[in-house]
N, C-alpha and C. Protein backbone atom coordinates (compact mmCIF):
# COMPACT_ATOMS: atom_id res chain seq x y z
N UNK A 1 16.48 -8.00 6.36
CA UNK A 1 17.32 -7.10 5.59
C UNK A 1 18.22 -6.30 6.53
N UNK A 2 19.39 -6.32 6.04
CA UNK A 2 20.36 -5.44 7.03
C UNK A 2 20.61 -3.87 6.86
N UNK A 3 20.15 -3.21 7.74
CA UNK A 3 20.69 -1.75 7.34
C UNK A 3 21.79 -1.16 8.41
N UNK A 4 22.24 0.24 7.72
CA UNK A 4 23.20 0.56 8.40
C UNK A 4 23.07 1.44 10.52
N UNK A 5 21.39 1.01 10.13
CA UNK A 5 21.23 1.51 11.74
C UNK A 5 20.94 0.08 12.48
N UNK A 6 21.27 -0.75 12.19
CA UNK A 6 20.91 -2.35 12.63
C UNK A 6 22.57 -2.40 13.64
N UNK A 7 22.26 -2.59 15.02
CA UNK A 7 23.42 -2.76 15.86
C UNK A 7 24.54 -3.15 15.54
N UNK A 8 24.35 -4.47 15.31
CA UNK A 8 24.80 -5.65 14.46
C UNK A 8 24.65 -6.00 12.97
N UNK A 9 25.70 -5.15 12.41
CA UNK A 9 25.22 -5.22 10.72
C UNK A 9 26.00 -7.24 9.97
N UNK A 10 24.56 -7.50 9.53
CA UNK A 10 24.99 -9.12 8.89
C UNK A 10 25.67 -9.41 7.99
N UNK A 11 25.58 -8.12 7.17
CA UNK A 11 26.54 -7.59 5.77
C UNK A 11 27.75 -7.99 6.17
N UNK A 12 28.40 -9.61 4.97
CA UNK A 12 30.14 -9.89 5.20
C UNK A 12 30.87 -8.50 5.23
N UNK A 13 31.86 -8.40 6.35
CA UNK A 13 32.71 -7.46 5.72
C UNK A 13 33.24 -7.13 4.20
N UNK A 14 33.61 -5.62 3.57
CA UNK A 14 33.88 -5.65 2.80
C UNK A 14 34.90 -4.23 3.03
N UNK A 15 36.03 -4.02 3.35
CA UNK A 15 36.59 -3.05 4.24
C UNK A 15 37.25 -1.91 2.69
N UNK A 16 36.82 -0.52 2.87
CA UNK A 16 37.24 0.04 1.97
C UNK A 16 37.71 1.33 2.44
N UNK A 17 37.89 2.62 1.86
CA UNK A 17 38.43 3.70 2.19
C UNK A 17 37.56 4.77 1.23
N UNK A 18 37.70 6.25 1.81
CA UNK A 18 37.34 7.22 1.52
C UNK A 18 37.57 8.27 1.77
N UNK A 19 37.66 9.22 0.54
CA UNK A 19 38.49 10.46 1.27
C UNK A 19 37.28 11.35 1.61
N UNK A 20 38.00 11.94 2.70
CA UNK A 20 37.01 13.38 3.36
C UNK A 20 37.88 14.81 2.37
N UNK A 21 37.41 15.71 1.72
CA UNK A 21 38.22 16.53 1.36
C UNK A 21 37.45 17.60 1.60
N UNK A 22 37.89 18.67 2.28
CA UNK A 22 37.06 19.75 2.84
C UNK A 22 38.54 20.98 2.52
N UNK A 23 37.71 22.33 2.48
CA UNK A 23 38.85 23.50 2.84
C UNK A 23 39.54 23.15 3.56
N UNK A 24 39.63 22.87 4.81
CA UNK A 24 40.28 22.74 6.02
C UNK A 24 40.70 21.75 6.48
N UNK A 25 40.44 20.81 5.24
CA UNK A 25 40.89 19.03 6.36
C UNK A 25 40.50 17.96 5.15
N UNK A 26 41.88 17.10 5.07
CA UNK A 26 41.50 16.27 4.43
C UNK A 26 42.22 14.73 4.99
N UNK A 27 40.96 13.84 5.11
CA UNK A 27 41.14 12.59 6.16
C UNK A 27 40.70 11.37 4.99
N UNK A 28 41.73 10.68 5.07
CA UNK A 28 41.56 9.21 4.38
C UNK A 28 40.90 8.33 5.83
N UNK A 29 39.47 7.68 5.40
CA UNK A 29 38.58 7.08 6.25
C UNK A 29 38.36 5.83 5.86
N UNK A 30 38.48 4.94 7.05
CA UNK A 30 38.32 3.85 6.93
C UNK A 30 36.83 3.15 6.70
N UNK A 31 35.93 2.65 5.64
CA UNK A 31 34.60 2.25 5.95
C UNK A 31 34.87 0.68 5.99
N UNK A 32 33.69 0.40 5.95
CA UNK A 32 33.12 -1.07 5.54
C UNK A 32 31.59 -1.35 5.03
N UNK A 33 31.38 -2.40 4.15
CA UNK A 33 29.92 -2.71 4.24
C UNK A 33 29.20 -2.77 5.60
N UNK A 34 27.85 -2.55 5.40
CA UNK A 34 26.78 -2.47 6.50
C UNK A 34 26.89 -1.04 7.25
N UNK A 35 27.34 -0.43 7.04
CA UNK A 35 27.07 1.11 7.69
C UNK A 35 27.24 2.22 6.35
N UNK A 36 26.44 2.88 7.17
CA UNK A 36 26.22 4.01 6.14
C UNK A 36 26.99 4.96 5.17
N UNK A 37 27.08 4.81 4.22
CA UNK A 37 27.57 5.33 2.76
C UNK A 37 29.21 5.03 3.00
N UNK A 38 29.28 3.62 2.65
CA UNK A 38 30.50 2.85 2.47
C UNK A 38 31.34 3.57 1.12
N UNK A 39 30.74 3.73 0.39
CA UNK A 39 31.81 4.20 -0.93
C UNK A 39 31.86 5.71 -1.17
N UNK A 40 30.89 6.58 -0.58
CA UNK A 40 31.92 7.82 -0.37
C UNK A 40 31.21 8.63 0.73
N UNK A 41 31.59 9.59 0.46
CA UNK A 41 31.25 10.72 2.01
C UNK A 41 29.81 11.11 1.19
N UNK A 42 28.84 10.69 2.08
CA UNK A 42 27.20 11.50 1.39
C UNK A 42 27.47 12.75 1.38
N UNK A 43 26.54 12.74 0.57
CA UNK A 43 26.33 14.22 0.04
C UNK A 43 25.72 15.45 1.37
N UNK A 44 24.80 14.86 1.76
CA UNK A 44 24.26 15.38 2.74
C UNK A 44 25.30 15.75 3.96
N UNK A 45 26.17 14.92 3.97
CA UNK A 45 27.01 14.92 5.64
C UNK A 45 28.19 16.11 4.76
N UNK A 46 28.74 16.49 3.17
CA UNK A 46 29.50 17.04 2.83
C UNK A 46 28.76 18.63 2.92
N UNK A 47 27.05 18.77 2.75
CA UNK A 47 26.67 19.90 2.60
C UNK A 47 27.22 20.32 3.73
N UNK A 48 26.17 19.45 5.27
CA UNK A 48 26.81 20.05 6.24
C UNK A 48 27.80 20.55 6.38
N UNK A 49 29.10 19.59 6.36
CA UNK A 49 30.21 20.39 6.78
C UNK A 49 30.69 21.23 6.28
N UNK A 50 30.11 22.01 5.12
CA UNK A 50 30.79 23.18 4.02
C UNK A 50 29.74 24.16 4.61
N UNK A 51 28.24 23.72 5.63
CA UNK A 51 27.84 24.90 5.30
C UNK A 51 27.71 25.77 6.94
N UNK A 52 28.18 24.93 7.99
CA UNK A 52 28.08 25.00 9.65
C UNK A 52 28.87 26.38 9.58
N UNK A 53 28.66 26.97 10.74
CA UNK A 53 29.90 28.04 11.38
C UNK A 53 30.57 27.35 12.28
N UNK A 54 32.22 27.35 12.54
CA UNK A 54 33.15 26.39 13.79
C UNK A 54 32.02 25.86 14.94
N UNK A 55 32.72 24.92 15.61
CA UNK A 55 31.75 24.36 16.70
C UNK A 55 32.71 25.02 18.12
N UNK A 56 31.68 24.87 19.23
CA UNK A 56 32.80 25.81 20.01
C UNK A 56 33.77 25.03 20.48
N UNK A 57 34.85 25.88 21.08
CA UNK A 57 35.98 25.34 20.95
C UNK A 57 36.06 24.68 22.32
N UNK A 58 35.32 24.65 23.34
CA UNK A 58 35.52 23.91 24.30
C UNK A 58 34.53 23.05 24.73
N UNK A 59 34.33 22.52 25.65
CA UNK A 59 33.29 21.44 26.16
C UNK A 59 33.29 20.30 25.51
N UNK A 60 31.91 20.04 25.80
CA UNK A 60 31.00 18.24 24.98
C UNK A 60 30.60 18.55 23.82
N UNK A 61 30.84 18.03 22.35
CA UNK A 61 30.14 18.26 21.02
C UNK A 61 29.53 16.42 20.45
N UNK A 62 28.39 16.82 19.72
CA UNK A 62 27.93 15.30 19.51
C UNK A 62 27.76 15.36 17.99
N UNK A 63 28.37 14.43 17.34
CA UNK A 63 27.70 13.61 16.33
C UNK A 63 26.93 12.70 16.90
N UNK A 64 25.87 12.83 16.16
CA UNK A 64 24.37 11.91 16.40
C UNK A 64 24.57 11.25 14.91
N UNK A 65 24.79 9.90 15.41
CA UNK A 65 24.43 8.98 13.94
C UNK A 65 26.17 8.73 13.23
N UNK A 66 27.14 8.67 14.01
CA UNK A 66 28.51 8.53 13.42
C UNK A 66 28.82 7.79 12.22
N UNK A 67 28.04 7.43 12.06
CA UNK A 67 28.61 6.49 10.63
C UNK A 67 30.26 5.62 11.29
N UNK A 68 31.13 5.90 10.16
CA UNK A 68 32.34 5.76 10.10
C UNK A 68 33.24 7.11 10.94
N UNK A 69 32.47 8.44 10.72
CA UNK A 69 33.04 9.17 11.83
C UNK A 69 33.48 10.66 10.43
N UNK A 70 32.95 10.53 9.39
CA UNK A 70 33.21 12.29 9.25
C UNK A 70 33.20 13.27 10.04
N UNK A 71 31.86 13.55 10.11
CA UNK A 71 31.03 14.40 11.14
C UNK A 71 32.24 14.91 12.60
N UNK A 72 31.96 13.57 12.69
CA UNK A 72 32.80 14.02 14.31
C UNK A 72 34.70 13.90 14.30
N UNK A 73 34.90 13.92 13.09
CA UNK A 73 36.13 13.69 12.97
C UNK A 73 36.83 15.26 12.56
N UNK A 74 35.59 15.68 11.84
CA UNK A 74 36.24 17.42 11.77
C UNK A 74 35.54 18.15 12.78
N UNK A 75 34.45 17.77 13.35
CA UNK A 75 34.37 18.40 14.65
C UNK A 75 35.65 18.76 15.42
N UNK A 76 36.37 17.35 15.51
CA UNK A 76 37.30 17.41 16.73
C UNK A 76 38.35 18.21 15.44
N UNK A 77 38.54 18.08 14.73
CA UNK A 77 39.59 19.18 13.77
C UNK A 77 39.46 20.65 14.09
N UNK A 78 38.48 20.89 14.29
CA UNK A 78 37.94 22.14 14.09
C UNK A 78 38.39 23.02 15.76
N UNK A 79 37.73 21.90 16.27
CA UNK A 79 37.84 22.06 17.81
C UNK A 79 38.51 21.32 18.57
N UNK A 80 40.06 21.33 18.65
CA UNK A 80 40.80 20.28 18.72
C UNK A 80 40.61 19.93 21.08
N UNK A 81 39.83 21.50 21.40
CA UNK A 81 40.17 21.51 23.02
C UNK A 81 38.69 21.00 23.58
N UNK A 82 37.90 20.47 22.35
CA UNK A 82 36.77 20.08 23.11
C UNK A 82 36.71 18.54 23.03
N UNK A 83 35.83 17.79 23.58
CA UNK A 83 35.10 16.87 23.64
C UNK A 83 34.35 16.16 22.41
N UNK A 84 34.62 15.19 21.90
CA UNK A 84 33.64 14.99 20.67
C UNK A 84 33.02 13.36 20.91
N UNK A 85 31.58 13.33 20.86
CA UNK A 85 31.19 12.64 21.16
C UNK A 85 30.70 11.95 20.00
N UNK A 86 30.78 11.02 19.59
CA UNK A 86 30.42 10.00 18.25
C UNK A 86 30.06 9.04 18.30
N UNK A 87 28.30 8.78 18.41
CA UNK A 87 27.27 7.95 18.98
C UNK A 87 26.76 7.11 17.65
N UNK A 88 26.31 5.93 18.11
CA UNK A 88 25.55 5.57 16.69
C UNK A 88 25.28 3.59 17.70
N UNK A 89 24.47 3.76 16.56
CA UNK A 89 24.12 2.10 17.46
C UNK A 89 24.69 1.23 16.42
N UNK A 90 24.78 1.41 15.25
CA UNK A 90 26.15 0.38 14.92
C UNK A 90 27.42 0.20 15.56
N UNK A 91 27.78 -0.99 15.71
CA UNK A 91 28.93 -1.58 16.25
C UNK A 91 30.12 -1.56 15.68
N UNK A 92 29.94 -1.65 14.26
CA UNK A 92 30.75 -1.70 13.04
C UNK A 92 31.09 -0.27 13.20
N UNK A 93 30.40 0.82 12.87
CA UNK A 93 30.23 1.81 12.69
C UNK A 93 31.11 2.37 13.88
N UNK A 94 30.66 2.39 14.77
CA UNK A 94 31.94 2.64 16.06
C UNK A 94 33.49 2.37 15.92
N UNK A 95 33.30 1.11 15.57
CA UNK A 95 34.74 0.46 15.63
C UNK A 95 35.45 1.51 14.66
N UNK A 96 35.04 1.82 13.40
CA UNK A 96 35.74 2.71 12.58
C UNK A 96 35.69 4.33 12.77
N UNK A 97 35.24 4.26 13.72
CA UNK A 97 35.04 5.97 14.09
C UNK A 97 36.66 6.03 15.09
N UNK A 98 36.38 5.20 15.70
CA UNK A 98 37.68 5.09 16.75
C UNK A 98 38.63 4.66 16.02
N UNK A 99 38.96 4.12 15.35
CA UNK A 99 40.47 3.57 14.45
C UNK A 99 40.47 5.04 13.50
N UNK A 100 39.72 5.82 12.92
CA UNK A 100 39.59 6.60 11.89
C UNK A 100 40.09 7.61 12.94
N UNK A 101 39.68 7.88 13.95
CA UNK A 101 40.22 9.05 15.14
C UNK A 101 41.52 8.93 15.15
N UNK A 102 41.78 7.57 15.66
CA UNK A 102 43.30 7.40 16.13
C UNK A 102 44.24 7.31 14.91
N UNK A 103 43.85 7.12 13.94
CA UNK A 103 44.75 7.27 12.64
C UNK A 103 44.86 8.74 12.37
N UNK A 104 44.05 9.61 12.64
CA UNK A 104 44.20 10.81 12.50
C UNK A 104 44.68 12.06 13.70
N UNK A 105 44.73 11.18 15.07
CA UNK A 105 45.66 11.82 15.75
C UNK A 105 44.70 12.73 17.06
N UNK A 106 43.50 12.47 16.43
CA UNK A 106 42.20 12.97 17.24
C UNK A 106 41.49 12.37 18.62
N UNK A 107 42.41 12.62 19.51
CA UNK A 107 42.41 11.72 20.78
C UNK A 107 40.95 12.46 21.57
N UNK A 108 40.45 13.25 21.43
CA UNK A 108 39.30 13.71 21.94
C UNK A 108 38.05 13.38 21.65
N UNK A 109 38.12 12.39 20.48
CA UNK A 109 36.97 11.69 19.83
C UNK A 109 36.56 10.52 20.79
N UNK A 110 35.07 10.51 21.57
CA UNK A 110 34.70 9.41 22.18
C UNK A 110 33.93 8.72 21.51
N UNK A 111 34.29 7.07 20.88
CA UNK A 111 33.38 6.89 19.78
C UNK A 111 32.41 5.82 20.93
N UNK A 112 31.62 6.19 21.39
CA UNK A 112 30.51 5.12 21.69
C UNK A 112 28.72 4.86 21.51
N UNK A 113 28.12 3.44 21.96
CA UNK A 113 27.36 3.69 21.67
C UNK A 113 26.17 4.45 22.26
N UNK A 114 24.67 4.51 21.88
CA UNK A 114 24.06 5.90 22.01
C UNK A 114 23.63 5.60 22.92
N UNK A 115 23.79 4.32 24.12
CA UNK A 115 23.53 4.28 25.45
C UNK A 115 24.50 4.14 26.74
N UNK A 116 25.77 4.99 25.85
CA UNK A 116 26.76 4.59 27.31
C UNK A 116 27.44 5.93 27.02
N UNK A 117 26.63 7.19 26.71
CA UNK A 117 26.78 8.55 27.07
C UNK A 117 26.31 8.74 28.25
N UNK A 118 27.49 9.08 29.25
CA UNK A 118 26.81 9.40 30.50
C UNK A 118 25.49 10.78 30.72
N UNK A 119 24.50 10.39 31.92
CA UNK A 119 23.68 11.26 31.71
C UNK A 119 23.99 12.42 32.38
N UNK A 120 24.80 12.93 32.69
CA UNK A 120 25.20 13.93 33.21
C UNK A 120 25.84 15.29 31.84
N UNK A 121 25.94 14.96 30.49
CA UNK A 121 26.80 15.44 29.96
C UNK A 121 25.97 16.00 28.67
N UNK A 122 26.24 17.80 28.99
CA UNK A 122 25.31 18.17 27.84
C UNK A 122 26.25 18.71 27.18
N UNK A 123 25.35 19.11 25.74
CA UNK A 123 26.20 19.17 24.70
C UNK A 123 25.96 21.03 23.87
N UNK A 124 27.22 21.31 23.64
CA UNK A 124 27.45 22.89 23.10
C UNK A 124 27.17 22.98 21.80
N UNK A 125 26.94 21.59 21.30
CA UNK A 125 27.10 21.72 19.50
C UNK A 125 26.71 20.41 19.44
N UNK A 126 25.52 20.17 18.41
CA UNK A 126 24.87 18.54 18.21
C UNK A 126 24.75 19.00 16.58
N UNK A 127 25.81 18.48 15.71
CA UNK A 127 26.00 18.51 14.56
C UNK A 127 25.35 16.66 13.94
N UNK A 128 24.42 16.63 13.04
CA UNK A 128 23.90 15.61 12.38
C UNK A 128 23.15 15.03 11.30
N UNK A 129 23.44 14.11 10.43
CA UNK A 129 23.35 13.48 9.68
C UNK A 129 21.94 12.56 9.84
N UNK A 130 21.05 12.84 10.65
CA UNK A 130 20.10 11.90 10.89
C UNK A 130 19.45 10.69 10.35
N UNK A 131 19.33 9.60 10.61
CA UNK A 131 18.74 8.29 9.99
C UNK A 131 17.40 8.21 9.70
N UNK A 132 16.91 9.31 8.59
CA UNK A 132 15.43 9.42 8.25
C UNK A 132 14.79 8.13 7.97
N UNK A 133 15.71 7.20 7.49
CA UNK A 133 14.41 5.57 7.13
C UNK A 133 14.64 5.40 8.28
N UNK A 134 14.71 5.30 9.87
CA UNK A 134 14.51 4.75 10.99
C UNK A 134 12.56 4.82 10.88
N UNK A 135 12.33 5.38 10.21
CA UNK A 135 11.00 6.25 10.54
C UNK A 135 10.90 7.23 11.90
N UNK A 136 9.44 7.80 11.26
CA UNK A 136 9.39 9.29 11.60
C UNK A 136 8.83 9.20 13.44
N UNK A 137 8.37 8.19 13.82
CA UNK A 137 8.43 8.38 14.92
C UNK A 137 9.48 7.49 16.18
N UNK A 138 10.79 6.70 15.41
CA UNK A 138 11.64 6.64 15.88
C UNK A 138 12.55 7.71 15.65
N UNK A 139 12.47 8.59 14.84
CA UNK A 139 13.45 9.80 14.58
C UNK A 139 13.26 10.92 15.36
N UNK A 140 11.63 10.91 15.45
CA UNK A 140 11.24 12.04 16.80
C UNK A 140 11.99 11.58 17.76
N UNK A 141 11.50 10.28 18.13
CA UNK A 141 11.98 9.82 19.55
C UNK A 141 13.40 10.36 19.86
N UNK A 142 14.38 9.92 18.83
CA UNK A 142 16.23 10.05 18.74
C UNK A 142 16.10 11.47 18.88
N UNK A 143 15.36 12.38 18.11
CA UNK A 143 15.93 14.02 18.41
C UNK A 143 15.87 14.29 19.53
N UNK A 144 14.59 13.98 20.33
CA UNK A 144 13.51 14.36 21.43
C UNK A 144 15.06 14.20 22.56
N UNK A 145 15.02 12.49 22.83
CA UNK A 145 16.16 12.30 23.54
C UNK A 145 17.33 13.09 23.73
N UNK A 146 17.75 13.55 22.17
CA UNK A 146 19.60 14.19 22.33
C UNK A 146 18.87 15.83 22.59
N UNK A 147 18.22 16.23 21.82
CA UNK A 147 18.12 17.55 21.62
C UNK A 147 17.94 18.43 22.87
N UNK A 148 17.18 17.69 24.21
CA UNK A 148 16.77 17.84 25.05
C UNK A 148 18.54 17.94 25.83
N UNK A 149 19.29 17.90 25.41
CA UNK A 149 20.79 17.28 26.35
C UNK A 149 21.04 19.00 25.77
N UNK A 150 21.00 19.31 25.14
CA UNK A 150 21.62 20.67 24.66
C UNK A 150 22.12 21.94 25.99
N UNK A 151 22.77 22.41 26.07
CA UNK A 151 22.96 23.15 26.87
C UNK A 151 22.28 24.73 26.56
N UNK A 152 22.12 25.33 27.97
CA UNK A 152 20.91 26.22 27.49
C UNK A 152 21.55 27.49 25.93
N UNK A 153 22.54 27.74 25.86
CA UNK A 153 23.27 28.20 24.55
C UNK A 153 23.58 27.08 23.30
N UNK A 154 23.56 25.58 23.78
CA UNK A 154 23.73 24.77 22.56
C UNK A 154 22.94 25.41 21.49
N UNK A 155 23.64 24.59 20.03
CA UNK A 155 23.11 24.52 19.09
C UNK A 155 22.96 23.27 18.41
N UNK A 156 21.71 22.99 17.47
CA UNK A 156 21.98 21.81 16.67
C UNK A 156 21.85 21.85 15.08
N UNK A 157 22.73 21.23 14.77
CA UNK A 157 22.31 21.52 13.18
C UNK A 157 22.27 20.24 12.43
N UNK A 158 21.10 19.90 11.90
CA UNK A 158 20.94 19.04 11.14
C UNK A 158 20.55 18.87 9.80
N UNK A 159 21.23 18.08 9.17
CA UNK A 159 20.98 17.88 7.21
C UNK A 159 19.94 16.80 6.93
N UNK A 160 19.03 17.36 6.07
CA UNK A 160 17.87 16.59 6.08
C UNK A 160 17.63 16.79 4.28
N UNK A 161 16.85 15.79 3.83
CA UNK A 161 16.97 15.91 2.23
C UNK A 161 15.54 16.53 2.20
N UNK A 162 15.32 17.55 1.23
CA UNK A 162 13.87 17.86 1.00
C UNK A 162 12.57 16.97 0.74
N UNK A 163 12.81 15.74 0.09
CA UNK A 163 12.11 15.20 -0.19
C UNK A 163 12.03 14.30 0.83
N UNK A 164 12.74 13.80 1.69
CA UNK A 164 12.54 12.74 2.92
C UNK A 164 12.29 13.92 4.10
N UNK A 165 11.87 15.03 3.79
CA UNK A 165 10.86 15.70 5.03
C UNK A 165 11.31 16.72 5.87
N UNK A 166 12.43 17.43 5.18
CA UNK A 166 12.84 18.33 5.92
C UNK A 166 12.07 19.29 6.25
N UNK A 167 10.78 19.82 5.63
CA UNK A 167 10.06 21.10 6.49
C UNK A 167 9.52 20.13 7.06
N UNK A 168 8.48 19.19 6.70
CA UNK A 168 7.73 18.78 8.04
C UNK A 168 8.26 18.90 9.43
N UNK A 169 9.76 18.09 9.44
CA UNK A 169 10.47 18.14 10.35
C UNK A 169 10.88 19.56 11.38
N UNK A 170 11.00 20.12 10.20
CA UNK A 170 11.11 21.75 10.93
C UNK A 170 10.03 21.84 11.59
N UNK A 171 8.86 21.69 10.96
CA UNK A 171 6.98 22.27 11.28
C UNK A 171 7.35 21.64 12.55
N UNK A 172 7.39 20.60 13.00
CA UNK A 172 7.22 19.28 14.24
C UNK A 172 8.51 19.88 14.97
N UNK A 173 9.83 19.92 15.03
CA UNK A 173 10.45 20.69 15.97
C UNK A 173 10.15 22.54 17.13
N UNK A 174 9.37 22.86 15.68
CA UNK A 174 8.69 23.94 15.78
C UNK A 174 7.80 23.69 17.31
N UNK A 175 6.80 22.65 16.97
CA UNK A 175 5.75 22.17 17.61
C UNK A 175 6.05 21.74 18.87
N UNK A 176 7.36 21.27 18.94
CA UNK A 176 7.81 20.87 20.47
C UNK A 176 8.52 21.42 21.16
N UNK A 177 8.61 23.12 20.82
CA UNK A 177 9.03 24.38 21.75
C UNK A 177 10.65 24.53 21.14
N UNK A 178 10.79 24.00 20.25
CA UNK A 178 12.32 24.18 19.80
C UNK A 178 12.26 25.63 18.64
N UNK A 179 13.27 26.00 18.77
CA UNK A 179 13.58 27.16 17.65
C UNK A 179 13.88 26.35 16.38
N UNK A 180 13.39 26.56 15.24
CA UNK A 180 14.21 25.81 14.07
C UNK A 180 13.95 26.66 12.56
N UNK A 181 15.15 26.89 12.50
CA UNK A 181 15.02 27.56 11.25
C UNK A 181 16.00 27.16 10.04
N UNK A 182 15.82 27.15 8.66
CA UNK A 182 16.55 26.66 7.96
C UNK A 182 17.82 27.58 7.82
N UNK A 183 19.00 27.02 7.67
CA UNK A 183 20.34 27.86 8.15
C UNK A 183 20.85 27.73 6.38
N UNK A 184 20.40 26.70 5.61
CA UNK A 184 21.24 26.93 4.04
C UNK A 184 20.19 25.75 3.52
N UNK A 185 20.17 26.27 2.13
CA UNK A 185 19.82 25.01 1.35
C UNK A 185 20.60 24.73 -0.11
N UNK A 186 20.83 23.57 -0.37
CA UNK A 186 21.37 23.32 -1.36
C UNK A 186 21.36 21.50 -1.96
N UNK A 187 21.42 21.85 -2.77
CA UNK A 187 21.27 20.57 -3.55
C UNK A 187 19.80 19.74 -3.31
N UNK A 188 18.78 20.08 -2.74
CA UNK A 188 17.84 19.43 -2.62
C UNK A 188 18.14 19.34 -0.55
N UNK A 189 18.94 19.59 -0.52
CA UNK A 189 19.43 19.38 1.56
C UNK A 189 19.25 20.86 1.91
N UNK A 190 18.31 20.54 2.97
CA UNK A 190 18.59 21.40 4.12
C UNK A 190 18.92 21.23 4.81
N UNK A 191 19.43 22.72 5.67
CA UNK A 191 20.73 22.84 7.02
C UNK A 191 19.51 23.59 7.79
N UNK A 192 19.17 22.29 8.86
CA UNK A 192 18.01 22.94 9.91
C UNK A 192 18.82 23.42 11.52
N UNK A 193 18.84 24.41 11.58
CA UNK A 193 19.65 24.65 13.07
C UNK A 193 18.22 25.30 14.23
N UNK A 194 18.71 24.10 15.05
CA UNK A 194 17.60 24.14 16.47
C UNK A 194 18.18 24.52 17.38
N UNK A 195 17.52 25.37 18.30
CA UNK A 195 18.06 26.03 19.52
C UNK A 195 16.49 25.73 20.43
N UNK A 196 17.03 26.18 22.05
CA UNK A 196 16.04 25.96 22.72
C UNK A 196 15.12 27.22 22.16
């Protein structure tokens, strides 16, 4: 079965569009079948971005889990003098993060994948959408990895659905010396923001 965290999604192309419509920004996005939420902007990735404070305006910022590239596409809107980093192990998923950048004029968007971030490069702001069916101890693993990159003032904020485990998740970030507290809830999503 093919899902949208599968490198190589098997799903024929099926190439479509979607609008991002936010206060502050509105981006016609390029999707396709095999990556994540092809026919519109999830709900979850829209709480986030209605419910964050700006990301800072300079340095390295990460979307974890780019999809097609919302996330990190108003990152770099927001923060046009920083760095935006837009990781994901789909291939597909890349490809449209970078055409979706460059159609929108967002040359600071680095869309690659989640092993050719150099290790030298930490991050001021780790804004994300996380891939809860990866399961729960490949999802530790993925936070453990990025969260640890944070710079000693970073922040991270992540949207998690109540019912796929957002307090546990909190309880278990808790547990591994991270700060985590819920920052908004709505619609059944929470906005978990982790600090060291």
């Amino acid at each position: 079965m093919a899902h949208y965290f599968s490198e190589q999604p098997k799903t024929a192309s099926r190439p479509g569009s979607v609008d991002l419509v936010l206060p502050d920004l509105h981006l016609r996005l390029e999707t396709d079948s095999g990556v994540f939420s092809p026919e519109r902007v999830d709900v979850g990735t829209r709480i986030l971005l209605e419910s964050v404070p700006p990301p800072p305006q300079e340095g390295d910022l990460l979307d974890l889990g780019c999809g097609y590239g919302p996330v990190a596409l108003t990152m770099a809107s927001r923060a046009p003098e920083a760095t935006v980093w837009a990781v994901d192990v789909n291939r597909r998923s890349l490809e449209l993060t970078k055409r979706n950048a460059q159609t929108a004029r967002l040359y600071k968007v680095r869309s690659v994948h989640v092993d050719e971030v150099p290790d030298d490069v930490k991050f001021r702001a780790i804004w994300s959408n996380p891939a809860i069916r990866i399961g729960k101890q490949a999802l530790h693993d993925m936070l453990t990895r990025w969260l640890t990159r944070l710079t000693p003032d970073g922040v991270a904020y992540l949207v998690v659905q109540k019912h796929l485990g957002s307090d546990s998740l909190q309880r278990w970030l808790g547990e591994q010396g991270w700060q985590a507290s819920r920052e908004a809830s709505r619609a059944a999503y929470r906005i978990l923001k982790v600090t060291r």
